[in-house]
Protein backbone atom coordinates (compact mmCIF):
# COMPACT_ATOMS: atom_id res chain seq x y z
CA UNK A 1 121.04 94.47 103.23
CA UNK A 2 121.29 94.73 99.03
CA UNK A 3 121.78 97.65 97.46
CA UNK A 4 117.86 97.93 96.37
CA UNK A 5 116.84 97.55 99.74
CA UNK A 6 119.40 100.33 100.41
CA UNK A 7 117.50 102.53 98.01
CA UNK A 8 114.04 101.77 98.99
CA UNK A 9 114.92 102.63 102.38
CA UNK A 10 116.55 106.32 101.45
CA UNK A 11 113.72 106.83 99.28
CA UNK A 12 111.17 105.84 102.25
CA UNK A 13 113.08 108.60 103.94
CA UNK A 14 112.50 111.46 101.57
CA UNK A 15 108.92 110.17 101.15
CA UNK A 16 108.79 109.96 105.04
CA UNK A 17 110.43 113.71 105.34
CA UNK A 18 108.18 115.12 103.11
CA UNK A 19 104.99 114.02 104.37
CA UNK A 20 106.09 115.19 108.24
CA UNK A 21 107.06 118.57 106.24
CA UNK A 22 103.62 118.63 104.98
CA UNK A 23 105.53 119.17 101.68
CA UNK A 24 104.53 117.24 98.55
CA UNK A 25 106.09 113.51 97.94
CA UNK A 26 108.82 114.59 96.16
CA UNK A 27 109.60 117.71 98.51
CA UNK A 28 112.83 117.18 100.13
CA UNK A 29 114.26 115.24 97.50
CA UNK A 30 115.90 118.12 95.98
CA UNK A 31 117.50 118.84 99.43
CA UNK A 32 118.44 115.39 99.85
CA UNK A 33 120.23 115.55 96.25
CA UNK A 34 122.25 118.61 96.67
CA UNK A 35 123.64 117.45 100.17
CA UNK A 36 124.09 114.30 98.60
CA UNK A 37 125.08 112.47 102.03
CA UNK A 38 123.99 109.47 102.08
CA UNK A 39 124.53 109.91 98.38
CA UNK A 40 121.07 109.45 96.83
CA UNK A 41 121.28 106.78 94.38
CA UNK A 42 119.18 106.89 90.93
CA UNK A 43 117.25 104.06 91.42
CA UNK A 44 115.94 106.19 94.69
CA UNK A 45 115.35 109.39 92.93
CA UNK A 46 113.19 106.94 90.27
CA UNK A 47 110.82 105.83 93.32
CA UNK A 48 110.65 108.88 94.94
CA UNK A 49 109.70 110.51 91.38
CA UNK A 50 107.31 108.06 90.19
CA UNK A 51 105.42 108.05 93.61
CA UNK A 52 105.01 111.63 93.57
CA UNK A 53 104.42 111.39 89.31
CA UNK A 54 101.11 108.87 90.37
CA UNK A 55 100.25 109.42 94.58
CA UNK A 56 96.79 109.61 93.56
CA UNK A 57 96.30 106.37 91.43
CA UNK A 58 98.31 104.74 94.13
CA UNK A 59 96.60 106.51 97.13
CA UNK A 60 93.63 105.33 95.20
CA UNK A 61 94.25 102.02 95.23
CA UNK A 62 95.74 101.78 99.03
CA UNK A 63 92.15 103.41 99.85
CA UNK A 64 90.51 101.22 97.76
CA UNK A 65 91.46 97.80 99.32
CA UNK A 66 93.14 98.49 102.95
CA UNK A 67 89.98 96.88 105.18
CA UNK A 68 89.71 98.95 108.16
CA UNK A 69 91.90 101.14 107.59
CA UNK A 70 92.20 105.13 106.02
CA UNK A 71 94.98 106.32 104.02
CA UNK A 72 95.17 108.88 107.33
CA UNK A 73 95.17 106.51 110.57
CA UNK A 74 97.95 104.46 108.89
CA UNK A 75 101.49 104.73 110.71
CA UNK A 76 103.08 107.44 108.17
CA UNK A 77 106.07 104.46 107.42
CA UNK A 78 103.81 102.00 106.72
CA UNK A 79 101.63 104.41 104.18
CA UNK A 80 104.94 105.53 102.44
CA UNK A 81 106.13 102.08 102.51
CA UNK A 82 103.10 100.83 100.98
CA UNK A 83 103.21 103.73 98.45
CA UNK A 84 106.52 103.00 97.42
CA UNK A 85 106.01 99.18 96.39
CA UNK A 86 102.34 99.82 95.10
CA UNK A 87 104.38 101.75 92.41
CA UNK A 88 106.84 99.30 92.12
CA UNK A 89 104.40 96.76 91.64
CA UNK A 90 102.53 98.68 89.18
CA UNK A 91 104.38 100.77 86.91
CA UNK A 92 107.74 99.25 87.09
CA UNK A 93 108.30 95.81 85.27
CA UNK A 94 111.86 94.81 85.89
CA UNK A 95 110.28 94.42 89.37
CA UNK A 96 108.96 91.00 90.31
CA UNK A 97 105.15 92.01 92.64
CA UNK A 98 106.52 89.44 94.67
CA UNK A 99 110.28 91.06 95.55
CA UNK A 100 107.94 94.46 95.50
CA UNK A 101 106.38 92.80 98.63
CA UNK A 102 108.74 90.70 100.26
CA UNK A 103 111.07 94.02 100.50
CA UNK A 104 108.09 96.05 102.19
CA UNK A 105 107.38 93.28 104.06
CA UNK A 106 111.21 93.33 105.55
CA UNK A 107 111.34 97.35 105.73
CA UNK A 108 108.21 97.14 107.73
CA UNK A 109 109.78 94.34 110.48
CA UNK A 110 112.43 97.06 110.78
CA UNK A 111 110.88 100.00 110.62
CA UNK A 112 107.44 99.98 111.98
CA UNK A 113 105.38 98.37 114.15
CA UNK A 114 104.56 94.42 115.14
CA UNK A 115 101.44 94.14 113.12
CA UNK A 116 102.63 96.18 110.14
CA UNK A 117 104.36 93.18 108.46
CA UNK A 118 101.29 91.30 107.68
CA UNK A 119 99.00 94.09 107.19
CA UNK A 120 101.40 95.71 104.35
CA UNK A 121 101.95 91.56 103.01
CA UNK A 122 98.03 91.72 102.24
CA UNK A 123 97.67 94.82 101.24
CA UNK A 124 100.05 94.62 98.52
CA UNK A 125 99.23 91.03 97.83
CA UNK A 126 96.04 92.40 97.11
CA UNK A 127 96.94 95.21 94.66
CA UNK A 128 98.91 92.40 93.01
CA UNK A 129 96.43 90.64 92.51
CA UNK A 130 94.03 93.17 90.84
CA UNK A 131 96.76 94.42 88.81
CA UNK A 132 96.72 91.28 86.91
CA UNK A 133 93.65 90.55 86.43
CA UNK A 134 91.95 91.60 82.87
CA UNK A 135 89.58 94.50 82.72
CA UNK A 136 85.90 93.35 81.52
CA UNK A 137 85.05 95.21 78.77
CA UNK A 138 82.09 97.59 78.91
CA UNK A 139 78.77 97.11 77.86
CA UNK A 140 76.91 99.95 76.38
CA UNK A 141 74.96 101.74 78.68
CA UNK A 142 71.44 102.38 77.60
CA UNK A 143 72.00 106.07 78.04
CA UNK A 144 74.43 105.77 74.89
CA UNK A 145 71.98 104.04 72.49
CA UNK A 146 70.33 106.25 70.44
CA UNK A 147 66.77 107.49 71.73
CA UNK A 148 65.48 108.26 67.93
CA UNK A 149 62.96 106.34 66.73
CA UNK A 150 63.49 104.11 64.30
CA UNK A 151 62.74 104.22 60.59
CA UNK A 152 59.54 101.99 59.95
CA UNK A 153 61.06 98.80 57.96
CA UNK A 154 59.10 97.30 54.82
């Protein structure tokens, strides 16, 4: 297992400890920093921190594009193992989307159950996916043209 993997897994722990406190995201992490064993590594506090910095965009988004399935009836690994890559994939760029979700993919087989590999492969294939594409811009709504009438031309 490489060290990243390492880290995603502790910080799928906090996330996972948290949640079954009913605590926020980031809840136990101070805990888990002052005991210090496993030694939490920086790369995990980062995770843990910038999933509990942006759970709604990425709760959002999980919402948004899991067919069949609420944020709620999801295992509790695979939503904090979802919510941990969906921020990888989207706010951190020295993170390839596709080592984002190969490692989910993996901490799934291990963790979770047998169909949670390829539900949490198109999931976040998926949020990739929308992440890159370019946002249309916005036409102007009639409601924000003006409803004065006009000056009579010559």
């Amino acid at each position: 297992m490489g060290a990243r993997t390492k880290y995603r897994k502790r910080a799928l722990d906090i996330l996972f400890e948290s949640e079954s406190r009913g605590l926020s995201a980031d809840g136990t992490l101070a805990d888990r920093l002052e005991v210090n064993d496993p030694p939490v590594n920086p790369y995990t506090v980062s995770l843990v921190e910038g999933v509990a910095a942006n759970i709604g965009e990425i709760d959002a988004l999980l919402a948004e594009y899991s067919v069949g399935w609420t944020l709620d009836r999801m295992p509790a690994v695979d939503r904090n193992l979802l919510r941990i890559a969906v921020y990888e994939i989207k706010y951190l760029d020295d993170v390839p989307d596709a080592v984002a979700i190969s490692e989910a993919v993996e901490l799934a087989k291990e963790l979770s159950t047998d169909e949670s590999p390829r539900f949490v492969n198109g999931l976040l294939s998926k949020v990739s996916q929308v992440k890159t594409k370019p946002v249309p811009p916005s036409e102007p709504s009639e409601s924000s043209e003006s409803t004065e009438p006009s000056e009579p031309t010559e």
